[in-house]
C-alpha atoms as a PDB file:
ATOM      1  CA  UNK A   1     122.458-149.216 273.996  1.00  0.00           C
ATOM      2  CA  UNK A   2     118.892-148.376 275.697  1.00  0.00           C
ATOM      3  CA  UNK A   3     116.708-145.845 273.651  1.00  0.00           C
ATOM      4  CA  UNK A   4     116.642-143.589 275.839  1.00  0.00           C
ATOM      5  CA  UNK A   5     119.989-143.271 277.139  1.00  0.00           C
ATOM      6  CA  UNK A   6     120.379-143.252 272.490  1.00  0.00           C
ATOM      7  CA  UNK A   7     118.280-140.429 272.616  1.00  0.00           C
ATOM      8  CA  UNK A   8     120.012-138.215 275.181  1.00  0.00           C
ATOM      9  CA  UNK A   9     123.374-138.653 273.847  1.00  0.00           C
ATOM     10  CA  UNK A  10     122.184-137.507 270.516  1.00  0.00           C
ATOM     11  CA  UNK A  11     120.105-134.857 271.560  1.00  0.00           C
ATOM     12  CA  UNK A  12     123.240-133.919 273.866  1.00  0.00           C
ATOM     13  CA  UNK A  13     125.566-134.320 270.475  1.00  0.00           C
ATOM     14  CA  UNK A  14     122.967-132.553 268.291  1.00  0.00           C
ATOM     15  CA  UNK A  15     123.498-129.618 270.931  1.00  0.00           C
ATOM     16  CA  UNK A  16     127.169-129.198 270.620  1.00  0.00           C
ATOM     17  CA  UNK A  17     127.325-129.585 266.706  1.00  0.00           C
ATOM     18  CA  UNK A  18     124.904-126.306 267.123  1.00  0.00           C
ATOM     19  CA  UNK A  19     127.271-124.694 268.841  1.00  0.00           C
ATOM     20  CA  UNK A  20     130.116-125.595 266.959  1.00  0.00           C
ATOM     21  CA  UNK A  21     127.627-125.307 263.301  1.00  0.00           C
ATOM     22  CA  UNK A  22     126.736-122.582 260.854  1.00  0.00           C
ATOM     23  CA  UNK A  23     123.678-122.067 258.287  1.00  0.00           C
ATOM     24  CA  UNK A  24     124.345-123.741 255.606  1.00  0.00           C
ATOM     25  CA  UNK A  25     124.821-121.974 252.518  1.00  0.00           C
ATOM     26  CA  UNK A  26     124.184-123.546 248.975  1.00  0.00           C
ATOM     27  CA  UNK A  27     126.602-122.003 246.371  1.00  0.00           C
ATOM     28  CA  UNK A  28     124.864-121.558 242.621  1.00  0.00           C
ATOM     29  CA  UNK A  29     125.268-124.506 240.801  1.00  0.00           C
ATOM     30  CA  UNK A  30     123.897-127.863 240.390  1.00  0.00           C
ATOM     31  CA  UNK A  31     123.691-129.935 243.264  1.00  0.00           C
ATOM     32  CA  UNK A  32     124.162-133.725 243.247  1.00  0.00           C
ATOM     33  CA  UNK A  33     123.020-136.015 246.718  1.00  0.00           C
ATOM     34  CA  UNK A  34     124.998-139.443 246.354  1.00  0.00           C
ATOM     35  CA  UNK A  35     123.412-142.240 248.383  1.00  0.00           C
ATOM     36  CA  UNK A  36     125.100-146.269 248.640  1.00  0.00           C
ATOM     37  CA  UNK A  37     120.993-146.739 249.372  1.00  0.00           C
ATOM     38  CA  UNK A  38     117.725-145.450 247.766  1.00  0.00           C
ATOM     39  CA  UNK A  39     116.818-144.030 251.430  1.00  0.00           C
ATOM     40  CA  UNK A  40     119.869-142.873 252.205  1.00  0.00           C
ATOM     41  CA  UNK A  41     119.675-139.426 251.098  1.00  0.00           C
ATOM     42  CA  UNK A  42     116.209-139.030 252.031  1.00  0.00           C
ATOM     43  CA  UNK A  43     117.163-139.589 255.451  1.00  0.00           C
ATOM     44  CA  UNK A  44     119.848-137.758 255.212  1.00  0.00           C
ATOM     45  CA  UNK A  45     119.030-134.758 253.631  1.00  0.00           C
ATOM     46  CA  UNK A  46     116.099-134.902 252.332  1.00  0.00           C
ATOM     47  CA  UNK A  47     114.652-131.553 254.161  1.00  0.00           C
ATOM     48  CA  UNK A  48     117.506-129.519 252.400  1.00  0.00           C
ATOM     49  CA  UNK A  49     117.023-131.073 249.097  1.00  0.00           C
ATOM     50  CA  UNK A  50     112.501-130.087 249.303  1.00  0.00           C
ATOM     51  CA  UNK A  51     114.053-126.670 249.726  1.00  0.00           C
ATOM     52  CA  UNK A  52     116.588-126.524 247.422  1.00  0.00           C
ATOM     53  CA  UNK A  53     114.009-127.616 244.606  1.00  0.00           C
ATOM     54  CA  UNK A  54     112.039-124.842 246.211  1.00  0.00           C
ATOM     55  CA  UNK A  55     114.225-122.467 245.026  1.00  0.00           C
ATOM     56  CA  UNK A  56     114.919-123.662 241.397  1.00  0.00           C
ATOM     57  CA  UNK A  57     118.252-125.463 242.645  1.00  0.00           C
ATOM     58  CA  UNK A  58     118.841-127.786 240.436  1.00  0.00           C
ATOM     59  CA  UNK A  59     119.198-130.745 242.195  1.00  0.00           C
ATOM     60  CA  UNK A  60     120.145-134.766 241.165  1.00  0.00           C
ATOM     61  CA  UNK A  61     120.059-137.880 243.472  1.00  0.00           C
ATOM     62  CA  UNK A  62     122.386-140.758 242.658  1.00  0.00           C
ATOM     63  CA  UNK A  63     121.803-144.785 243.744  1.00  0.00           C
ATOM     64  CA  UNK A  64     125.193-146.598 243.816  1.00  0.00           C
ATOM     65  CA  UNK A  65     123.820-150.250 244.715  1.00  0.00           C
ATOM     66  CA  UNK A  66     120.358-151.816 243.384  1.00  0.00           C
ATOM     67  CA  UNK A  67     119.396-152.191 247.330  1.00  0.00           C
ATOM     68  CA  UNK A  68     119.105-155.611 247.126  1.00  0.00           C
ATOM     69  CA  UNK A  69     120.736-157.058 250.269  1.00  0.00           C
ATOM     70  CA  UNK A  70     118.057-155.291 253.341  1.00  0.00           C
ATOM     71  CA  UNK A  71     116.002-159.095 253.465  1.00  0.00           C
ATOM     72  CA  UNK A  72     118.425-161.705 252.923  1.00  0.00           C
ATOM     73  CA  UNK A  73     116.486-164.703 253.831  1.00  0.00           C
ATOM     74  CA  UNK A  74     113.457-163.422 253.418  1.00  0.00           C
ATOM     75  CA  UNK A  75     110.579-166.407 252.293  1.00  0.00           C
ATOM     76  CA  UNK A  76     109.176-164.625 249.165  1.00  0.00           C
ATOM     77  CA  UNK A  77     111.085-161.523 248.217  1.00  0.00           C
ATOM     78  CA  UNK A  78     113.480-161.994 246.259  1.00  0.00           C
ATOM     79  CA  UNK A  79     116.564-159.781 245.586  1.00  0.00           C
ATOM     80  CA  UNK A  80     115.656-159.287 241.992  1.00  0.00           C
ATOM     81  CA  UNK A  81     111.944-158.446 243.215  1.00  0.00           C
ATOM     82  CA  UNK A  82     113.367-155.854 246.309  1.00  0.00           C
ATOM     83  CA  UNK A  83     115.423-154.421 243.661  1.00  0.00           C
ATOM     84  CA  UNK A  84     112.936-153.378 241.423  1.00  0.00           C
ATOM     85  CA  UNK A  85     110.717-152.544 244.442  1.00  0.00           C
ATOM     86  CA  UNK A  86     113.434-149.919 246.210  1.00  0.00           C
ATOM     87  CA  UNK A  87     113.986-148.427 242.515  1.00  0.00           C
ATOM     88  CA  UNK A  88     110.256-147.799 242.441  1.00  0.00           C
ATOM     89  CA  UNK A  89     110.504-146.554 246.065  1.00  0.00           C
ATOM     90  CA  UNK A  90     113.335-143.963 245.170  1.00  0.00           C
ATOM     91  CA  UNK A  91     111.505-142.405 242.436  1.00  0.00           C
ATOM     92  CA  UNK A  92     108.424-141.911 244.649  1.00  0.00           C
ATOM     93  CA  UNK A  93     110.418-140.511 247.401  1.00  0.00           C
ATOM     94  CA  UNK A  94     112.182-137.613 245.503  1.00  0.00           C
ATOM     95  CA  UNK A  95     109.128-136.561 243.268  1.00  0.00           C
ATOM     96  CA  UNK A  96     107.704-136.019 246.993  1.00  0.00           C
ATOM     97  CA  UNK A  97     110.787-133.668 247.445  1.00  0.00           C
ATOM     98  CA  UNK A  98     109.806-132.343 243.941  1.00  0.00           C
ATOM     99  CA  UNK A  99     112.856-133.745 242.450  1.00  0.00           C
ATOM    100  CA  UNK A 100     112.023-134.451 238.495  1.00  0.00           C
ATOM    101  CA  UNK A 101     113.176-138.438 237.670  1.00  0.00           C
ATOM    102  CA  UNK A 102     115.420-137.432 234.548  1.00  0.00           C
ATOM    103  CA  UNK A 103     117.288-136.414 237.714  1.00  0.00           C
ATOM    104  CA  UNK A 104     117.510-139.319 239.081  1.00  0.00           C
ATOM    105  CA  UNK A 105     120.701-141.823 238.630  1.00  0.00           C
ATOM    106  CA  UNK A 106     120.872-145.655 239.136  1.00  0.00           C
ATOM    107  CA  UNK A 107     124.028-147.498 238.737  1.00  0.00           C
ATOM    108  CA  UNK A 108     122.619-151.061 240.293  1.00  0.00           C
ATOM    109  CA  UNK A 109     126.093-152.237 242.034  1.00  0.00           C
ATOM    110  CA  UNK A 110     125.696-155.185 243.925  1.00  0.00           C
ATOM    111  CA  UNK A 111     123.833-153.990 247.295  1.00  0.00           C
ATOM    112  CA  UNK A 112     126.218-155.576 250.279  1.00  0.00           C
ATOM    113  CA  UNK A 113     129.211-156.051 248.183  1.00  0.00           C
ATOM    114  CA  UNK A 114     130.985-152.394 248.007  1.00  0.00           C
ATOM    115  CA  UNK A 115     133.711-153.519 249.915  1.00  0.00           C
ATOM    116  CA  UNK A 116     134.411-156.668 248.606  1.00  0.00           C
ATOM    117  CA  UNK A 117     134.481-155.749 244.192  1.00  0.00           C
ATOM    118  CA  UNK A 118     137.209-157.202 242.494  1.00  0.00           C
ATOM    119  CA  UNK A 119     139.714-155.381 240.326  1.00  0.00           C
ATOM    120  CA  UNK A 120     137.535-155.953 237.475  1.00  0.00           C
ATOM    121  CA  UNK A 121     134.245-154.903 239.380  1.00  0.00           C
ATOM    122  CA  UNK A 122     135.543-152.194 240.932  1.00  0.00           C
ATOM    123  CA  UNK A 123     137.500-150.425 238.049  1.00  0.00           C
ATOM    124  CA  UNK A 124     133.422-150.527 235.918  1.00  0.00           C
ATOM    125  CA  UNK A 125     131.807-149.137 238.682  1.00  0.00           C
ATOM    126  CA  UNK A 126     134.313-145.929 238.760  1.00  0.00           C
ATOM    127  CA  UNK A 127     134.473-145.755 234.804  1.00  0.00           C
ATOM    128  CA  UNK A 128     130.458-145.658 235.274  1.00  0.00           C
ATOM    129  CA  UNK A 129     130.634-143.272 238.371  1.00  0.00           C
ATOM    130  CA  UNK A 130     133.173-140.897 236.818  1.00  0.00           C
ATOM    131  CA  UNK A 131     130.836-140.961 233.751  1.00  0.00           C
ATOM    132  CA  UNK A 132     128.075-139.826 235.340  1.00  0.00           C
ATOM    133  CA  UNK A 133     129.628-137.123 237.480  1.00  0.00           C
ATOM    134  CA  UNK A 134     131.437-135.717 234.585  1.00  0.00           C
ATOM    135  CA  UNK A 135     127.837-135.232 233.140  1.00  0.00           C
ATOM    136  CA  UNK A 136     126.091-133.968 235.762  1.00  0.00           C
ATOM    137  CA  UNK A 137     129.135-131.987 236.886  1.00  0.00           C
ATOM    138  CA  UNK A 138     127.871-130.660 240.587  1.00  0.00           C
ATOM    139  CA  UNK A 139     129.105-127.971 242.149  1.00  0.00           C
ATOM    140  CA  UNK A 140     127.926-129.350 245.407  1.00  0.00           C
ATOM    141  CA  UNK A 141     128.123-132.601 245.710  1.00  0.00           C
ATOM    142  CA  UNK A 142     126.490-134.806 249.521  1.00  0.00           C
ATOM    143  CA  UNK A 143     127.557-138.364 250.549  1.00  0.00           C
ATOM    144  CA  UNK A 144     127.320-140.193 253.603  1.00  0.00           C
ATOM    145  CA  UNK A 145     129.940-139.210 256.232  1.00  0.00           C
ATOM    146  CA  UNK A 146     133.049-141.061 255.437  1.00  0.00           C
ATOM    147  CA  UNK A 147     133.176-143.039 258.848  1.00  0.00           C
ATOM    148  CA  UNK A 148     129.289-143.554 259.318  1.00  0.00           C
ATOM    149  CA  UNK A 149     129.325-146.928 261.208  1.00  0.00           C
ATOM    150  CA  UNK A 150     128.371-148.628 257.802  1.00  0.00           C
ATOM    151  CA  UNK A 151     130.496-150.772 255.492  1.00  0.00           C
ATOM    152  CA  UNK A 152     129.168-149.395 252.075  1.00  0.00           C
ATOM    153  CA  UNK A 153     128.873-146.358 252.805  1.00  0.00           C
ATOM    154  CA  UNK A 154     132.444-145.702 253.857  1.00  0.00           C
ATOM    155  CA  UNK A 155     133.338-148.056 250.768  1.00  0.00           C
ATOM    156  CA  UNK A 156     131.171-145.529 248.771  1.00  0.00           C
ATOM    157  CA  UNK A 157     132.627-142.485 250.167  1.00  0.00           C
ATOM    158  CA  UNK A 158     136.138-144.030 248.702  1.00  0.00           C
ATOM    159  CA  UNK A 159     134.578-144.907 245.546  1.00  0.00           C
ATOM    160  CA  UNK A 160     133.146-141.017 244.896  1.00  0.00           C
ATOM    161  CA  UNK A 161     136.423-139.643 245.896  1.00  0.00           C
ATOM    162  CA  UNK A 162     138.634-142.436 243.195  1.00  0.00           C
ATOM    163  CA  UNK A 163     135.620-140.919 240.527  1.00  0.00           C
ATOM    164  CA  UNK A 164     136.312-137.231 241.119  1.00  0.00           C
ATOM    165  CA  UNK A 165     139.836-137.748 241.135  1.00  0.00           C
ATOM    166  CA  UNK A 166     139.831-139.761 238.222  1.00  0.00           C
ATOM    167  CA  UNK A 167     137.836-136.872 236.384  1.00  0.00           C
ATOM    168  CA  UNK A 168     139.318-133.957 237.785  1.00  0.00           C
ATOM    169  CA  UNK A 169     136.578-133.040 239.715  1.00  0.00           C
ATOM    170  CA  UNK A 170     136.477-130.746 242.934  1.00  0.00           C
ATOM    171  CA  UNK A 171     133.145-129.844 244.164  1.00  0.00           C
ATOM    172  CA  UNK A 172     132.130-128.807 247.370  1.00  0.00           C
ATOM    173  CA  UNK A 173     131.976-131.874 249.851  1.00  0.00           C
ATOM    174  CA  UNK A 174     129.592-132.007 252.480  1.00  0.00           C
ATOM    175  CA  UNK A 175     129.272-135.118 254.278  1.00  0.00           C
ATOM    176  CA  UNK A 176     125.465-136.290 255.539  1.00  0.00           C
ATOM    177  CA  UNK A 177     125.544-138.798 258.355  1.00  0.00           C
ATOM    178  CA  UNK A 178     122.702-141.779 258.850  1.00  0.00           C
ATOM    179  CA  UNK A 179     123.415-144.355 260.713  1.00  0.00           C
ATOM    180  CA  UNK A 180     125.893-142.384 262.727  1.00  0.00           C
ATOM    181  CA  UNK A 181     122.634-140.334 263.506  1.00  0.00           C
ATOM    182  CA  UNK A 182     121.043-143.350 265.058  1.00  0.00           C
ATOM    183  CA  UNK A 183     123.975-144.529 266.793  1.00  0.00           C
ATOM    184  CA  UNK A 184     125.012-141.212 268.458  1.00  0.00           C
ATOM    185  CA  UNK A 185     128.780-142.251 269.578  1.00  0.00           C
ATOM    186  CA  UNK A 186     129.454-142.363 266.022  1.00  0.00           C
ATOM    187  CA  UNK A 187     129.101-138.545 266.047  1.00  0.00           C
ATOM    188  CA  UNK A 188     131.683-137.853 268.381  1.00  0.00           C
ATOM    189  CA  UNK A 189     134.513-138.019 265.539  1.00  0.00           C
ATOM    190  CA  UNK A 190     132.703-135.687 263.105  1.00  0.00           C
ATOM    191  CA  UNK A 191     131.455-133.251 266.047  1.00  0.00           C
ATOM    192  CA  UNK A 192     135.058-132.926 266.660  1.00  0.00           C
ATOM    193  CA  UNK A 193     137.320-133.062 263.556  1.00  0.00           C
ATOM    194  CA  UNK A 194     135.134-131.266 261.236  1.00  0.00           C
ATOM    195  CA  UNK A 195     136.907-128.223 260.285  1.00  0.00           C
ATOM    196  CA  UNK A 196     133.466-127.123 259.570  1.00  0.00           C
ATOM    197  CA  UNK A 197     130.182-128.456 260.738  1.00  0.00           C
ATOM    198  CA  UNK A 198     126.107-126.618 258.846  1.00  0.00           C
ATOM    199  CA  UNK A 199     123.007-127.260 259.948  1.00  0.00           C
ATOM    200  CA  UNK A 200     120.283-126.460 257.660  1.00  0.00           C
ATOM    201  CA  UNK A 201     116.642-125.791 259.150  1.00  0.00           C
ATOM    202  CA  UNK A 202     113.707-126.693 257.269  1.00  0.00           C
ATOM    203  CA  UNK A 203     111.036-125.611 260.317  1.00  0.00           C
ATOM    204  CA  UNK A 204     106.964-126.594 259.323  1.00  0.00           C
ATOM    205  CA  UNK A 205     108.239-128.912 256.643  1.00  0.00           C
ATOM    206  CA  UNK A 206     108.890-131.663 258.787  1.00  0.00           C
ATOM    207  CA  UNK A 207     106.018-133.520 257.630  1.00  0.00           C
ATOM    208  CA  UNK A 208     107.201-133.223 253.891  1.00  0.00           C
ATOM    209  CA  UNK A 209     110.415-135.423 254.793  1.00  0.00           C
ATOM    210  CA  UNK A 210     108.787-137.281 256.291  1.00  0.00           C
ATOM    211  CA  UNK A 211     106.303-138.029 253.943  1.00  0.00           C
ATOM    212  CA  UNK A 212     109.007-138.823 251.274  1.00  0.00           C
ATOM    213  CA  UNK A 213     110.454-141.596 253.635  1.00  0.00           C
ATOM    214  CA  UNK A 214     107.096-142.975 253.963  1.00  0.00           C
ATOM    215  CA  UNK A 215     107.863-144.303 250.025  1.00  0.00           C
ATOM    216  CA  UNK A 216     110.644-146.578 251.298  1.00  0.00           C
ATOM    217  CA  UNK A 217     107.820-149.012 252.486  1.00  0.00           C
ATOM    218  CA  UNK A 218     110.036-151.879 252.260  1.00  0.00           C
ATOM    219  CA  UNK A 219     112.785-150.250 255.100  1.00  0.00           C
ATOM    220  CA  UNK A 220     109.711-148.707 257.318  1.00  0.00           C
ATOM    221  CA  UNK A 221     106.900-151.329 257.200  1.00  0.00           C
ATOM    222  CA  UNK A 222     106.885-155.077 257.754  1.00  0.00           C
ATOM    223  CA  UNK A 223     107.153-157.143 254.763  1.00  0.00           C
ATOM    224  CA  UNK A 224     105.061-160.677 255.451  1.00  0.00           C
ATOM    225  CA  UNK A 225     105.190-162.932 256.550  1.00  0.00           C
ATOM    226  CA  UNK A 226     108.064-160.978 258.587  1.00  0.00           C
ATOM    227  CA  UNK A 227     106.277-158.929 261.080  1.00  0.00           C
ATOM    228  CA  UNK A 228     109.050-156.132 262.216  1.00  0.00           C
ATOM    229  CA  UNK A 229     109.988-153.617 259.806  1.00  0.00           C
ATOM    230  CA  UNK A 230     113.910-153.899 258.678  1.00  0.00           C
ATOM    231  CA  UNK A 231     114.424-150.127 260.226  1.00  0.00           C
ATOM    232  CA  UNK A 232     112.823-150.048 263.298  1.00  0.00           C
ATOM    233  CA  UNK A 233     110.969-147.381 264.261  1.00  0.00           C
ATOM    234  CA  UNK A 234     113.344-145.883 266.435  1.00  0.00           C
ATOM    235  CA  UNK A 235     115.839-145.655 263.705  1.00  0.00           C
ATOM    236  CA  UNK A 236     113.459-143.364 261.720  1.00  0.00           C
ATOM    237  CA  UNK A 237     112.583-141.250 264.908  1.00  0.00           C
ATOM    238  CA  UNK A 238     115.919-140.624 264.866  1.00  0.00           C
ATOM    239  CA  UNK A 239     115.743-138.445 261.764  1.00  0.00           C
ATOM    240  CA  UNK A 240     112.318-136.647 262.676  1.00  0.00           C
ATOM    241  CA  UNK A 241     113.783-133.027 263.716  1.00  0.00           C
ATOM    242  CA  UNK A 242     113.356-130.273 261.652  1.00  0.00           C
ATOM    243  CA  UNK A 243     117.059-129.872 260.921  1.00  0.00           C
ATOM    244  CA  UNK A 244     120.266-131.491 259.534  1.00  0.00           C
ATOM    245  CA  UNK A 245     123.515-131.603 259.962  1.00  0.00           C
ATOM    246  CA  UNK A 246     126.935-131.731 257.363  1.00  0.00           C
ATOM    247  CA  UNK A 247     130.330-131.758 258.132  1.00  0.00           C
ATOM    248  CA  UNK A 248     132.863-130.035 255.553  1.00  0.00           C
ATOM    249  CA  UNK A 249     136.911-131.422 256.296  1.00  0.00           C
ATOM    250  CA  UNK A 250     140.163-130.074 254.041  1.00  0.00           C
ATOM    251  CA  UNK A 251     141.006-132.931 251.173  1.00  0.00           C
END
């Protein structure tokens, strides 16, 4: 799809969630952003989440993969090396969104294998997700949307929802969408079914989102001797308003 003709069917999109949107409104209680990538919830919702720590919310981020698969092929990085690099990344990001690192949650799955765990693989990664939400206990709780055009995060969105069951768990789900942002089509489902769609404004703090995804040097900048960025810049235009969106559907 041309940019441009991108960028008018999201800004047309963006429009009609407004219409169809609310405020969002943060119930008391700890929040918890889930993301299958360290930028994922920066992206996502990273304006609401400066805000929230703002106002004393308190506020944890959790990794499900190490991040590892975004250069396959590349010359010199290696996954091991990326790893460690987008775990560095992640905890520069949120303390730029004032978000303190004890609150911040890695559980190193295999980046670009989600979908595809075995039995054995996939029945440790719940036992260690169900752990760690029975800790932190949100009462709030922000994934990726559950169809968002990308493999792991829809096969994360099923792994969070076998963890809360598993524990008993029902917070508040409000669904964050990223690359359905970029690819606008991918909105028309949500824009639509949503039983309940928020925006939350964050306007003059712009810049402070956007200087938390400026951490995630390895999506955003070239990494030699490759000389395009993995994300290209259009992708991150695509999350440069001053406001997000969340869609809330019935269980």
């Amino acid at each position: 799809m041309k940019h441009h003709l991108r960028r008018v069917i999201r800004s047309t999109l963006h429009g009609f969630m407004t219409l169809r949107s609310r405020s969002l409104q943060i119930d008391t209680g700890t929040v918890l952003v889930i993301a299958p990538h360290q930028d994922d919830g920066s992206l996502g919702c990273g304006g609401l989440v400066f805000q929230l720590r703002l106002s004393g919310t308190p506020v944890h981020a959790l990794y499900l993969t190490d991040g590892s698969a975004s250069h396959q092929g590349h010359p010199t990085l290696s996954p091991a090396a990326l790893s460690s690099l987008r775990y560095d990344e992640a905890r520069l990001a949120k303390s730029r969104l004032y978000l303190d690192s004890a609150c911040l949650h890695f559980l190193n799955l295999p980046d670009g294998r989600l979908p595809h765990l075995n039995v054995g693989e996939r029945e440790t990664a719940l036992f260690q997700l169900a752990d760690r939400l029975a800790t932190i206990r949100p009462k709030t709780l922000f994934l990726p949307w559950r169809h968002d055009g990308s493999t792991e995060h829809e096969a994360g969105f099923k792994l969070v929802s076998d963890a809360l069951a598993r524990q008993g768990l029902q917070p508040r789900l409000l669904e964050y969408p990223v690359w359905a942002n970029y690819r606008p089509l991918l909105l028309v489902r949500p824009s639509l079914s949503a039983n309940r769609i928020h925006r939350f404004r964050f306007p003059g703090y712009g810049p402070v989102k956007r200087h938390a995804l400026a951490a995630y040097a390895t999506q955003f900048e070239p990494t030699p001797p490759w000389t395009e960025p993995i994300l290209s810049e259009e992708f991150l235009g695509s999350f440069a308003g001053e406001q997000e969106f969340f869609f809330e559907l019935k269980s």
